[in-house]
Protein backbone atom coordinates (compact mmCIF):
# COMPACT_ATOMS: atom_id res chain seq x y z
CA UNK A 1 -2.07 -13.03 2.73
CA UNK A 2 -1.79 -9.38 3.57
CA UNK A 3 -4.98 -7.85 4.32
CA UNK A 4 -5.46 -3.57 4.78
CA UNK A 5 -8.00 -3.16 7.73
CA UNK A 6 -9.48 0.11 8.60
CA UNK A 7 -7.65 0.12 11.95
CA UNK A 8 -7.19 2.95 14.29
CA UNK A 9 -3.96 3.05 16.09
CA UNK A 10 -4.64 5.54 18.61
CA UNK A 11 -1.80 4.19 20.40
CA UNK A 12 0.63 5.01 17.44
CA UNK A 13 2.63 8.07 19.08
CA UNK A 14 6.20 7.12 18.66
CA UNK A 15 7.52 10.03 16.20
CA UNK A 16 10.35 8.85 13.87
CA UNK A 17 11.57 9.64 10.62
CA UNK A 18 11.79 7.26 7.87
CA UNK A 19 13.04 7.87 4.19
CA UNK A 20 11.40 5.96 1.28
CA UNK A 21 12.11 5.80 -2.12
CA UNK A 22 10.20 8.50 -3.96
CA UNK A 23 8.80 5.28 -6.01
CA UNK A 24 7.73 3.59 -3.19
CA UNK A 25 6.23 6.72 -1.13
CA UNK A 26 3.77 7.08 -3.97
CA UNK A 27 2.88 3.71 -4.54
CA UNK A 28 1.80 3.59 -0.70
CA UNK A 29 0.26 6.52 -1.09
CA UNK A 30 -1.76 5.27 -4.08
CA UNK A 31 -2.53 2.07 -2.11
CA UNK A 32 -3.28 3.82 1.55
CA UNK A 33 -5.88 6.56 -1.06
CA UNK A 34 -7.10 3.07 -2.68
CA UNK A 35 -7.91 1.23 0.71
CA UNK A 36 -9.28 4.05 2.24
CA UNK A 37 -7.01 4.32 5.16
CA UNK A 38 -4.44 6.71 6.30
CA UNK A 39 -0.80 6.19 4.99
CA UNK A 40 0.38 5.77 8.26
CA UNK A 41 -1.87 3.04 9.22
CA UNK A 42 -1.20 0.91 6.09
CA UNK A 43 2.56 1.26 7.05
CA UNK A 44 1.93 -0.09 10.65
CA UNK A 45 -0.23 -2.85 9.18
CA UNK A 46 2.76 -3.87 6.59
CA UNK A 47 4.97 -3.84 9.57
CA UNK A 48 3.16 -5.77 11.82
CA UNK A 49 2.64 -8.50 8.94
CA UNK A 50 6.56 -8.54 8.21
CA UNK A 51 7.21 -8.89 11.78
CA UNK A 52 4.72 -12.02 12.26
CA UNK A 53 6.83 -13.67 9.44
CA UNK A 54 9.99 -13.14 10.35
CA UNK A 55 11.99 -16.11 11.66
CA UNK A 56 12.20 -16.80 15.38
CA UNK A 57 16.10 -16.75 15.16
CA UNK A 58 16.18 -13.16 13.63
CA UNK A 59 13.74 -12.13 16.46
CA UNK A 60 15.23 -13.37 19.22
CA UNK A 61 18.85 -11.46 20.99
CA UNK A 62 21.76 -13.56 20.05
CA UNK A 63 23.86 -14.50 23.05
C-alpha cells in the first residue's frame, strides 16, 4: 500500500516540465496540503511506488 512519508529529496534537481490534468493537479495538491508535504515530494513518492511495481519486462531494454 502507498504510504506519503515526510521525505526530503535534496537530491531532486532534475528540472522538467510535466502537464497534468487540471483535475488531477488539484487533487494532488489537496492530498500533498493534506499529508503535509510538498507537492513535489508526494509526486516523487507516487513515482517511485509505480516504478517498484512495474513488471521486470517493461523495465528492462528490449533487444
Amino acid at each position: 500500500m502507498f504510504e506519503i512519508k515526510p521525505i526530503s529529496y535534496k537530491k531532486a534537481n532534475s528540472p522538467t516540465t510535466i502537464r497534468f490534468t487540471e483535475e488531477l493537479f488539484s487533487e494532488l495538491k489537496e492530498v500533498a496540503a493534506n499529508a503535509g508535504v510538498s507537492f513535489n515530494s508526494l509526486v516523487l513518492q507516487a513515482c517511485e511506488y509505480a516504478l517498484k511495481d512495474l513488471p521486470e519486462e517493461i523495465k528492462t531494454p528490449h533487444e
